[in-house]
Every structure is written in structure tokens, then in C-alpha cells.
PDB file of N, CA and C in Angstrom:
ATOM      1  N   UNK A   1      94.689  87.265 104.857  1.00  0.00           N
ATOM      2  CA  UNK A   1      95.321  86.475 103.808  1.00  0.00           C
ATOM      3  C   UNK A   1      94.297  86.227 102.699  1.00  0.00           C
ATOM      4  N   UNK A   2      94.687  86.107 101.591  1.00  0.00           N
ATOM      5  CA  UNK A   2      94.111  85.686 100.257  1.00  0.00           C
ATOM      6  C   UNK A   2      94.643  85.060  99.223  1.00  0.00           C
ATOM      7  N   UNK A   3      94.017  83.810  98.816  1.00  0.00           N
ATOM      8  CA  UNK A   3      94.506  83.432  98.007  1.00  0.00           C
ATOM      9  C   UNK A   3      94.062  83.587  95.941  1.00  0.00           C
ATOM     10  N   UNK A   4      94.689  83.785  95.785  1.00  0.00           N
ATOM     11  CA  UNK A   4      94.791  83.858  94.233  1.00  0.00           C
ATOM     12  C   UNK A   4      95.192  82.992  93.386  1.00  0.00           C
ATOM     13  N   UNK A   5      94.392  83.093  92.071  1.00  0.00           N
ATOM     14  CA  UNK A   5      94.452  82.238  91.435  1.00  0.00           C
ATOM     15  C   UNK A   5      95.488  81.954  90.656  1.00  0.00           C
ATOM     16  N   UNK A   6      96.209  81.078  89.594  1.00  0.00           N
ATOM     17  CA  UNK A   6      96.886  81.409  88.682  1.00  0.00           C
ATOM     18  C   UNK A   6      96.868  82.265  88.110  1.00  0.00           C
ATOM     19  N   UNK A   7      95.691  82.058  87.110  1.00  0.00           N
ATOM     20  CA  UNK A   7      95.516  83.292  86.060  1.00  0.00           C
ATOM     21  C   UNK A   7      95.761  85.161  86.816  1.00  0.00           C
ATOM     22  N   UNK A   8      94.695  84.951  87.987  1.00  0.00           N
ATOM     23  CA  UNK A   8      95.554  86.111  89.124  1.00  0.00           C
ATOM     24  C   UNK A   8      96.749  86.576  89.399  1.00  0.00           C
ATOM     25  N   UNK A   9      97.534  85.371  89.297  1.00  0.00           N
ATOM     26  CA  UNK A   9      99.021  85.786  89.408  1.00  0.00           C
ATOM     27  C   UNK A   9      99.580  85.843  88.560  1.00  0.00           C
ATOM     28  N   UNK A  10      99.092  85.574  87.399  1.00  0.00           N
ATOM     29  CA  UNK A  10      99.634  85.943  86.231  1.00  0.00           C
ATOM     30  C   UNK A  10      99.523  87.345  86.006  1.00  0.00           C
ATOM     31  N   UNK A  11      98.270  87.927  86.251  1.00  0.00           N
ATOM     32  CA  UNK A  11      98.256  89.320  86.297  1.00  0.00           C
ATOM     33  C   UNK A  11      98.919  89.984  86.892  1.00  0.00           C
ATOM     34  N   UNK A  12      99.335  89.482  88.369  1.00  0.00           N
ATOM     35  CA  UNK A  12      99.893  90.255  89.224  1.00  0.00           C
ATOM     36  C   UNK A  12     101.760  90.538  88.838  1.00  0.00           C
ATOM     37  N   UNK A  13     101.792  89.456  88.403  1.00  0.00           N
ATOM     38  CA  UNK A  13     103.062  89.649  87.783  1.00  0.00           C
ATOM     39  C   UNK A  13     103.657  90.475  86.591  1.00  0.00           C
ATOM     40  N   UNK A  14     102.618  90.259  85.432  1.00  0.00           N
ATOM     41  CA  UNK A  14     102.392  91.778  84.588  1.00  0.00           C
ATOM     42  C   UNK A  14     102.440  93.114  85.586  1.00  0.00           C
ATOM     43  N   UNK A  15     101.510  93.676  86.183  1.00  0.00           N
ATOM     44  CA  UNK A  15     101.666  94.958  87.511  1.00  0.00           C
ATOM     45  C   UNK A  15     102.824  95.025  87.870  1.00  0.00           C
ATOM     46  N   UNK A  16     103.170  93.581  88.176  1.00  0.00           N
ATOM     47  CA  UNK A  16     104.869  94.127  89.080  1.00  0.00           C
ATOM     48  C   UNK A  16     106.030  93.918  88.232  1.00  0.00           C
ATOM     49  N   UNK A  17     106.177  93.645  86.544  1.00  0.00           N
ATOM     50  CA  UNK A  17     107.188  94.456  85.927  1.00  0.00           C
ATOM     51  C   UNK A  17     107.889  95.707  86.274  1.00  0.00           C
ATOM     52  N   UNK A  18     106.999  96.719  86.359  1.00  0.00           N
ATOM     53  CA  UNK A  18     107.363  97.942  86.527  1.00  0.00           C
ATOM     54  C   UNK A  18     108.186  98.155  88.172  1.00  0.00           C
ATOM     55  N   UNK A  19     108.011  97.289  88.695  1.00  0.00           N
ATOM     56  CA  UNK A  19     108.030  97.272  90.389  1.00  0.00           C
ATOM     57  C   UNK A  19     109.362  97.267  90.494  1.00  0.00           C
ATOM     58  N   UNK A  20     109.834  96.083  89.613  1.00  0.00           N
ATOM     59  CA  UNK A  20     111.508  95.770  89.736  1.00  0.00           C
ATOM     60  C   UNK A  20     112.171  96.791  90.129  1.00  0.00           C
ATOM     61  N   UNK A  21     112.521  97.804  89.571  1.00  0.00           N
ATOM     62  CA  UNK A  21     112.964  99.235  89.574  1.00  0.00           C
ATOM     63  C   UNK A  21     112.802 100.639  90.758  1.00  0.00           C
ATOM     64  N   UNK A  22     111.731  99.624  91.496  1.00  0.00           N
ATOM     65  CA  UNK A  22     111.606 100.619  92.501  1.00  0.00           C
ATOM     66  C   UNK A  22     112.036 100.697  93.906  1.00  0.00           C
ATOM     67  N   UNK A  23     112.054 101.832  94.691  1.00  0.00           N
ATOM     68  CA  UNK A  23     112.893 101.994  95.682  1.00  0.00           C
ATOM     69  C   UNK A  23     112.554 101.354  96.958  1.00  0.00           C
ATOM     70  N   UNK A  24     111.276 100.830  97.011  1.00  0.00           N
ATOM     71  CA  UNK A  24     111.187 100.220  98.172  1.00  0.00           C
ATOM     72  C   UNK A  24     111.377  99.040  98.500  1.00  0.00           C
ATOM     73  N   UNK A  25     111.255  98.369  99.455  1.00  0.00           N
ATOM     74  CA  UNK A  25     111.691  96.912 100.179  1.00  0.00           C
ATOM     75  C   UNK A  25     110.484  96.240  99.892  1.00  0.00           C
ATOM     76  N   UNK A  26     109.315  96.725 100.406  1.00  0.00           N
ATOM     77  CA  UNK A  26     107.994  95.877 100.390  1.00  0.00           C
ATOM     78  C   UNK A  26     107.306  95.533  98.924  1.00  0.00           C
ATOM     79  N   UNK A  27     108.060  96.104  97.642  1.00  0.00           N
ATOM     80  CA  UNK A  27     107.315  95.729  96.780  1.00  0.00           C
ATOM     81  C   UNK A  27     108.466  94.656  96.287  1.00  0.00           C
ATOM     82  N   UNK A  28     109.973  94.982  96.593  1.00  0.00           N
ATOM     83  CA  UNK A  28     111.032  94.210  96.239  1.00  0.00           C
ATOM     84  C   UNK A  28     110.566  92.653  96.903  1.00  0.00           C
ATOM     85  N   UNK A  29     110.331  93.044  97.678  1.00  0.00           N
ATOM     86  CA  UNK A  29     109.742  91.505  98.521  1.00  0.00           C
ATOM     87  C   UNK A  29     108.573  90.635  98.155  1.00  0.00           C
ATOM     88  N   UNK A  30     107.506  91.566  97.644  1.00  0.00           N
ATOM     89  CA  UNK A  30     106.604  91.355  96.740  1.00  0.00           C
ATOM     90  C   UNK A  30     107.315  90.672  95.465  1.00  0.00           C
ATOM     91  N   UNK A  31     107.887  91.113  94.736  1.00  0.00           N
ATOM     92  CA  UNK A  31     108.662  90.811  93.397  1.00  0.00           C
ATOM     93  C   UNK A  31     109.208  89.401  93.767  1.00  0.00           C
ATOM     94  N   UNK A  32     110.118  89.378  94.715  1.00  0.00           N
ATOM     95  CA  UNK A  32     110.660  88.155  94.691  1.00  0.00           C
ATOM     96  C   UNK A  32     110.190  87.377  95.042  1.00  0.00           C
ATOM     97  N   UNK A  33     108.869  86.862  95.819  1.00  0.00           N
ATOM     98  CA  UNK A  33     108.307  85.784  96.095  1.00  0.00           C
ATOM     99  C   UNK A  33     107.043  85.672  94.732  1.00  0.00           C
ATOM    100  N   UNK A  34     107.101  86.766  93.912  1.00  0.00           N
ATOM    101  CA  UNK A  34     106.289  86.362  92.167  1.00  0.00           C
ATOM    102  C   UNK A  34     107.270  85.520  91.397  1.00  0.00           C
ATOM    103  N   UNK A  35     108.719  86.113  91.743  1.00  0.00           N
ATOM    104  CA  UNK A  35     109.699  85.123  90.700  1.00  0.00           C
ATOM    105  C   UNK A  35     109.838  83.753  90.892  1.00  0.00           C
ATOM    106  N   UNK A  36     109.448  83.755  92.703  1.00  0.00           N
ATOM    107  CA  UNK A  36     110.084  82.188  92.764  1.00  0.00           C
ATOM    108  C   UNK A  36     109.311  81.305  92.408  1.00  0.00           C
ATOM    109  N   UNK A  37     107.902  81.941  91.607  1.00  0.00           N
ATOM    110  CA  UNK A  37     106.674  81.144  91.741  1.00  0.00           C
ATOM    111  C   UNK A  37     106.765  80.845  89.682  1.00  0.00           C
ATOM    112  N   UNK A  38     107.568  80.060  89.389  1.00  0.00           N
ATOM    113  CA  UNK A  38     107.392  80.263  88.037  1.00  0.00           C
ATOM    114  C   UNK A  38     106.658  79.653  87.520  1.00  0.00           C
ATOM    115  N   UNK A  39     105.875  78.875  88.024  1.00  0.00           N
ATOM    116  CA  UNK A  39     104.851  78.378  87.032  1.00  0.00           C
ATOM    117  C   UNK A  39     103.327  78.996  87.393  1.00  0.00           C
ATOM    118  N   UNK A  40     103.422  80.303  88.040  1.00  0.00           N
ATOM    119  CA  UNK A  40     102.637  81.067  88.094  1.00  0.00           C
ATOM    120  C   UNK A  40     101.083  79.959  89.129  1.00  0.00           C
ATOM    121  N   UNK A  41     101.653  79.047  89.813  1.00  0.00           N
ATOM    122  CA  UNK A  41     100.681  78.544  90.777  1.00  0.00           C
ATOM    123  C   UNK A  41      99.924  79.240  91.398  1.00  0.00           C
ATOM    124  N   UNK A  42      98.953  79.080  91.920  1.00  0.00           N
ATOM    125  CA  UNK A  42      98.134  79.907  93.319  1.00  0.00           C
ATOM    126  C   UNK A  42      98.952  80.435  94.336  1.00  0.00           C
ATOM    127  N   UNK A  43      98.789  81.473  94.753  1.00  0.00           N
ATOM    128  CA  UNK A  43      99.859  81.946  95.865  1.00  0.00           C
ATOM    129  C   UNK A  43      98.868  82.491  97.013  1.00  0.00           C
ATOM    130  N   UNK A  44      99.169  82.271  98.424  1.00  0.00           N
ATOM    131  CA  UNK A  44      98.558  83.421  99.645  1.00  0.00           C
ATOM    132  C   UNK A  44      99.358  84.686  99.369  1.00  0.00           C
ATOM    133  N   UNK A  45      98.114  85.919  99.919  1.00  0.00           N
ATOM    134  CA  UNK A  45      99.274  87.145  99.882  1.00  0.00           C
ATOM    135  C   UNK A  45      98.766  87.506 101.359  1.00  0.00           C
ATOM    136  N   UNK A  46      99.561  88.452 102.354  1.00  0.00           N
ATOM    137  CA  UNK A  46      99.013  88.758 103.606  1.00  0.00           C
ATOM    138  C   UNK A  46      98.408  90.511 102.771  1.00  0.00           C
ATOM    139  N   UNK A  47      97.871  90.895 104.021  1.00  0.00           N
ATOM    140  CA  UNK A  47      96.974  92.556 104.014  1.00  0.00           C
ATOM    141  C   UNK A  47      97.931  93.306 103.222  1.00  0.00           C
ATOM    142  N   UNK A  48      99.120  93.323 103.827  1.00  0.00           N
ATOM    143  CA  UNK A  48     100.186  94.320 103.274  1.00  0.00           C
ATOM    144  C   UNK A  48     100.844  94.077 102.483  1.00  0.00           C
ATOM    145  N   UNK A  49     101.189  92.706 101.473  1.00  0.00           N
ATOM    146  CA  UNK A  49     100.996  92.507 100.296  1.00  0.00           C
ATOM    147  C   UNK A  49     100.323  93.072  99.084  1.00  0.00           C
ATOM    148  N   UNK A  50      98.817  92.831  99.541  1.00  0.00           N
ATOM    149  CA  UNK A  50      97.785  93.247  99.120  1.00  0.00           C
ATOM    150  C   UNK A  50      97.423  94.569  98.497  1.00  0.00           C
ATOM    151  N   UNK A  51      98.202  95.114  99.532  1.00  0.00           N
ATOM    152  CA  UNK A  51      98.026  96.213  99.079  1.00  0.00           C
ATOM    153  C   UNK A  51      99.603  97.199  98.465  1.00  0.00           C
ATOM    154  N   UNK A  52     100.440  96.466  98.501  1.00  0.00           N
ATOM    155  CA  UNK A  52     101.299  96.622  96.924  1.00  0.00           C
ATOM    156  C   UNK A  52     100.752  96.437  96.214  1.00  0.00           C
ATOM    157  N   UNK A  53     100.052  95.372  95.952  1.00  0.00           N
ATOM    158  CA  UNK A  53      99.574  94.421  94.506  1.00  0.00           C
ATOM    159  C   UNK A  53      98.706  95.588  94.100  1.00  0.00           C
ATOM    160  N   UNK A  54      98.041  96.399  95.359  1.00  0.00           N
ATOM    161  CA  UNK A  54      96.842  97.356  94.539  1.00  0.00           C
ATOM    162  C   UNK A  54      97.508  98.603  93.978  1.00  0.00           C
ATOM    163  N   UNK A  55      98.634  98.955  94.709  1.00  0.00           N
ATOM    164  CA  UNK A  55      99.126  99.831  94.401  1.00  0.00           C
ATOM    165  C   UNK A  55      99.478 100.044  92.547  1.00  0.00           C
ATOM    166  N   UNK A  56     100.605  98.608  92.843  1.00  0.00           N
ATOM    167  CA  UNK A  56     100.260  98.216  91.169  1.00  0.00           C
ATOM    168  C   UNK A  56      99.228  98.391  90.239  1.00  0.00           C
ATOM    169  N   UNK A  57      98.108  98.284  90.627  1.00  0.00           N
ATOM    170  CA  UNK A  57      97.136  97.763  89.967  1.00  0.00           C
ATOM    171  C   UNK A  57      96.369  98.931  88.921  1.00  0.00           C
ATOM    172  N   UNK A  58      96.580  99.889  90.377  1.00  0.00           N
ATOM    173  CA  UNK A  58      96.456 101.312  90.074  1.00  0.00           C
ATOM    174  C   UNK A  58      97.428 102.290  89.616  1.00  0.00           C
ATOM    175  N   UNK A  59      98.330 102.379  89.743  1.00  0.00           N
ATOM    176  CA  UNK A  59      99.732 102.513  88.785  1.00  0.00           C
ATOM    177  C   UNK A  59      99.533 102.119  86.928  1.00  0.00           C
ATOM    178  N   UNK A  60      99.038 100.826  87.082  1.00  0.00           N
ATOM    179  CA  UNK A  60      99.347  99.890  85.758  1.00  0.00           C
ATOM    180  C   UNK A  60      97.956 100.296  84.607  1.00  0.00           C
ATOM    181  N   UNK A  61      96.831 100.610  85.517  1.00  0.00           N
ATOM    182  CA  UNK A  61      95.277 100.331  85.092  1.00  0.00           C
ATOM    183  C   UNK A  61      95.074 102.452  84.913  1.00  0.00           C
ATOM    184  N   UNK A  62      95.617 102.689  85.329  1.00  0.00           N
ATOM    185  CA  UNK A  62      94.990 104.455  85.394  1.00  0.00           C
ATOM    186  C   UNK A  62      95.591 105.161  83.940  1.00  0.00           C
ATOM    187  N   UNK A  63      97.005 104.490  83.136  1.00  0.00           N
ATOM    188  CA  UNK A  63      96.763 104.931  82.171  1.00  0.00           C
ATOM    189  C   UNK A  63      96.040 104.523  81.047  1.00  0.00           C
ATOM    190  N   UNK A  64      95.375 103.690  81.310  1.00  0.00           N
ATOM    191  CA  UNK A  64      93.895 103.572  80.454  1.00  0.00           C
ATOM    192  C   UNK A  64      92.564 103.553  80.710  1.00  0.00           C
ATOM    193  N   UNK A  65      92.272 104.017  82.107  1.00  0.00           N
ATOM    194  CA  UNK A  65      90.871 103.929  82.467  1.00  0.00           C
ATOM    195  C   UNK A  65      90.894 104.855  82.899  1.00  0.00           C
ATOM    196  N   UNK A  66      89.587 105.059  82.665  1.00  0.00           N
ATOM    197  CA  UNK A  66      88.772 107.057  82.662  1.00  0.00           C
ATOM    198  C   UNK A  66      87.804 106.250  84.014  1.00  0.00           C
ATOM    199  N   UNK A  67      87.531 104.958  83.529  1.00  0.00           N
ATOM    200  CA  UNK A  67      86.541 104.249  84.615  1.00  0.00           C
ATOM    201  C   UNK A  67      86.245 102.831  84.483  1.00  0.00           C
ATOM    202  N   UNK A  68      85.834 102.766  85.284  1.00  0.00           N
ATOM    203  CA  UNK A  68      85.788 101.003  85.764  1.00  0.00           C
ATOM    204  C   UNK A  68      85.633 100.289  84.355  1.00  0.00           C
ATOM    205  N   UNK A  69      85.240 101.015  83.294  1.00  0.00           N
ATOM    206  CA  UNK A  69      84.470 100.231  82.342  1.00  0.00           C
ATOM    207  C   UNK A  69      85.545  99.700  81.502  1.00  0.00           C
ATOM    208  N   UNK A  70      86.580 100.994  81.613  1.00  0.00           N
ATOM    209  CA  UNK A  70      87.694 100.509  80.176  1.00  0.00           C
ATOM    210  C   UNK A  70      88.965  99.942  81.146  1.00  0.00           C
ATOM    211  N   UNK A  71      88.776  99.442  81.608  1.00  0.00           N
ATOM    212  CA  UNK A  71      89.276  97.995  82.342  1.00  0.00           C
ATOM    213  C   UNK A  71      89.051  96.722  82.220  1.00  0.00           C
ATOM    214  N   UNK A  72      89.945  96.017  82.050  1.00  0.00           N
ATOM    215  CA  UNK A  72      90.104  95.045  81.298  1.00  0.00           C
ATOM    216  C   UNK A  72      88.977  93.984  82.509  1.00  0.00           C
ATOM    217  N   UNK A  73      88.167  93.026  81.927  1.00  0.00           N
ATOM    218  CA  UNK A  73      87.299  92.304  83.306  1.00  0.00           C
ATOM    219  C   UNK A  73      88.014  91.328  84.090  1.00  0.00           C
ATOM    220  N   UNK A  74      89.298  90.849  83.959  1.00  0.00           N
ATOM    221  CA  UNK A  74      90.091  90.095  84.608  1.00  0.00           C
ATOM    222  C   UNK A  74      90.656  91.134  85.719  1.00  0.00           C
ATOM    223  N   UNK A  75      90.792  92.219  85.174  1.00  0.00           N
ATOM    224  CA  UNK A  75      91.122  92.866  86.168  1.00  0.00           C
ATOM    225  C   UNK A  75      90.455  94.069  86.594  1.00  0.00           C
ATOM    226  N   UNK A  76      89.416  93.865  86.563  1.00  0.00           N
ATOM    227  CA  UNK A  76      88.551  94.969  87.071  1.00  0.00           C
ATOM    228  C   UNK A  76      88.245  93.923  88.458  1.00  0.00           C
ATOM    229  N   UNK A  77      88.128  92.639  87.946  1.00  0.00           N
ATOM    230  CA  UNK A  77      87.707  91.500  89.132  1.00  0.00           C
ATOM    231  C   UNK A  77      88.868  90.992  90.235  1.00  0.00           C
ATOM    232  N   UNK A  78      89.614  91.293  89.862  1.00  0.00           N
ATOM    233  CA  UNK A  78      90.723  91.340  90.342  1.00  0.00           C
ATOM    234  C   UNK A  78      90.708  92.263  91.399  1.00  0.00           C
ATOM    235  N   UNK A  79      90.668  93.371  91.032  1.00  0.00           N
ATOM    236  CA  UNK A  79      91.052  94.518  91.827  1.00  0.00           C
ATOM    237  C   UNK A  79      90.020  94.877  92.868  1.00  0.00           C
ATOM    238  N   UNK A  80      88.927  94.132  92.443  1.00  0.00           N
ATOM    239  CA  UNK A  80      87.443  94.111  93.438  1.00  0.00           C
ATOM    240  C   UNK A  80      88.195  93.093  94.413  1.00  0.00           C
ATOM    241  N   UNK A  81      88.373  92.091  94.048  1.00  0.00           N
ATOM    242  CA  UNK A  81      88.769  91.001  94.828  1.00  0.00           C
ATOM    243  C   UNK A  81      89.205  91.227  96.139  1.00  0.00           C
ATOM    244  N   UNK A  82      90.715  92.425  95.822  1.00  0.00           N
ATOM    245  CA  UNK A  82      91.904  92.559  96.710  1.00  0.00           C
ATOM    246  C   UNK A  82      90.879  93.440  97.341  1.00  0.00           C
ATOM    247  N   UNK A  83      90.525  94.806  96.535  1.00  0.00           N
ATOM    248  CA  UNK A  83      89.734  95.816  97.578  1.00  0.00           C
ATOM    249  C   UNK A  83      88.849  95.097  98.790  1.00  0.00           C
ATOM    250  N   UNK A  84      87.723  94.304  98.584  1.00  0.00           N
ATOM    251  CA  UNK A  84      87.137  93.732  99.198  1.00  0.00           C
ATOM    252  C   UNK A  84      87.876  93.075 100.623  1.00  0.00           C
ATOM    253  N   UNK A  85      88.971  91.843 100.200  1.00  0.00           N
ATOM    254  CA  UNK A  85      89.642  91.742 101.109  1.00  0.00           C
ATOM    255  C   UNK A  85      90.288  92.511 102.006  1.00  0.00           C
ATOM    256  N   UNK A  86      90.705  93.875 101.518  1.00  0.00           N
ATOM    257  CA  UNK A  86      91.313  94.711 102.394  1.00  0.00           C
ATOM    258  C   UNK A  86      90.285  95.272 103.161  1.00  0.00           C
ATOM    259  N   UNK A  87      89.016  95.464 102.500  1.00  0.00           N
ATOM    260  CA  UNK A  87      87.945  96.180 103.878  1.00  0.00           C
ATOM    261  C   UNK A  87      87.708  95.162 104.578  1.00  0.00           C
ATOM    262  N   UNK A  88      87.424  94.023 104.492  1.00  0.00           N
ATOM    263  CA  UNK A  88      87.239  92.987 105.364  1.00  0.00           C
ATOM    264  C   UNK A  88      87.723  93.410 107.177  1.00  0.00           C
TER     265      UNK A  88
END
């Protein structure tokens, strides 16, 4: 489990725009526990959360980064964050 920050979930919720639309259950499930959160509070996510959110992340971040650099630092830190937690 991990928890995230606002501003975190604010990001994460940008990433999962695109999500709405897609065919699976686990990101749909993902999606709907971002909506119910509208004032964008701190949220826990479990492992397999986590790693939707990265999926996103990388989906959302690859059409503009050649490399870590031209990534935005909210979410370059971000995405360290989740990685980290997932090797844990």
C-alpha cells in the first residue's frame, strides 16, 4: 500500500482521463475510486493499483519524453515513488 498525496492525485487523475475509455475492469476500478475522491484528498492505492497508475504514467509521459529529463519533476517523482514501491 501507498499513500499519495493530493497534489499526487491530482496527477493521477490527469493519467487516468484517457483510462475512462478503456476495456479493462482494473483500471475502470481505478477510475472510479479517483472520481469519488473529488476534492482530490490523499488516497491509499494497493500493489495492483499501482501499477495501473504506472501504466498510465507511461502511456501519458512517453509522448514527450525521449528521457527522464523532459519529464515534468512532479512527475518524474511521482513515478519514482510508485516504481520504488512496487520493488519493495
Amino acid at each position: 500500500m501507498l499513500t499519495l498525496s493530493e497534489s499526487e492525485v491530482r496527477t493521477v487523475k490527469a493519467w487516468a482521463e484517457k483510462a475512462e475509455t478503456s476495456p479493462f475492469p482494473q483500471e475502470h476500478a481505478v477510475v472510479s475510486r479517483l472520481k469519488k475522491n473529488v476534492s482530490s484528498r490523499s488516497m491509499m492505492f494497493s500493489k495492483k493499483e499501482l501499477e495501473v497508475i504506472l501504466y498510465w504514467a507511461e502511456q501519458e509521459t512517453k509522448a514527450y519524453s525521449v528521457g527522464e529529463s523532459f519529464l515534468l519533476e512532479q512527475e518524474a517523482e511521482l513515478i519514482a515513488k510508485i516504481e520504488s514501491n512496487l520493488n519493495d
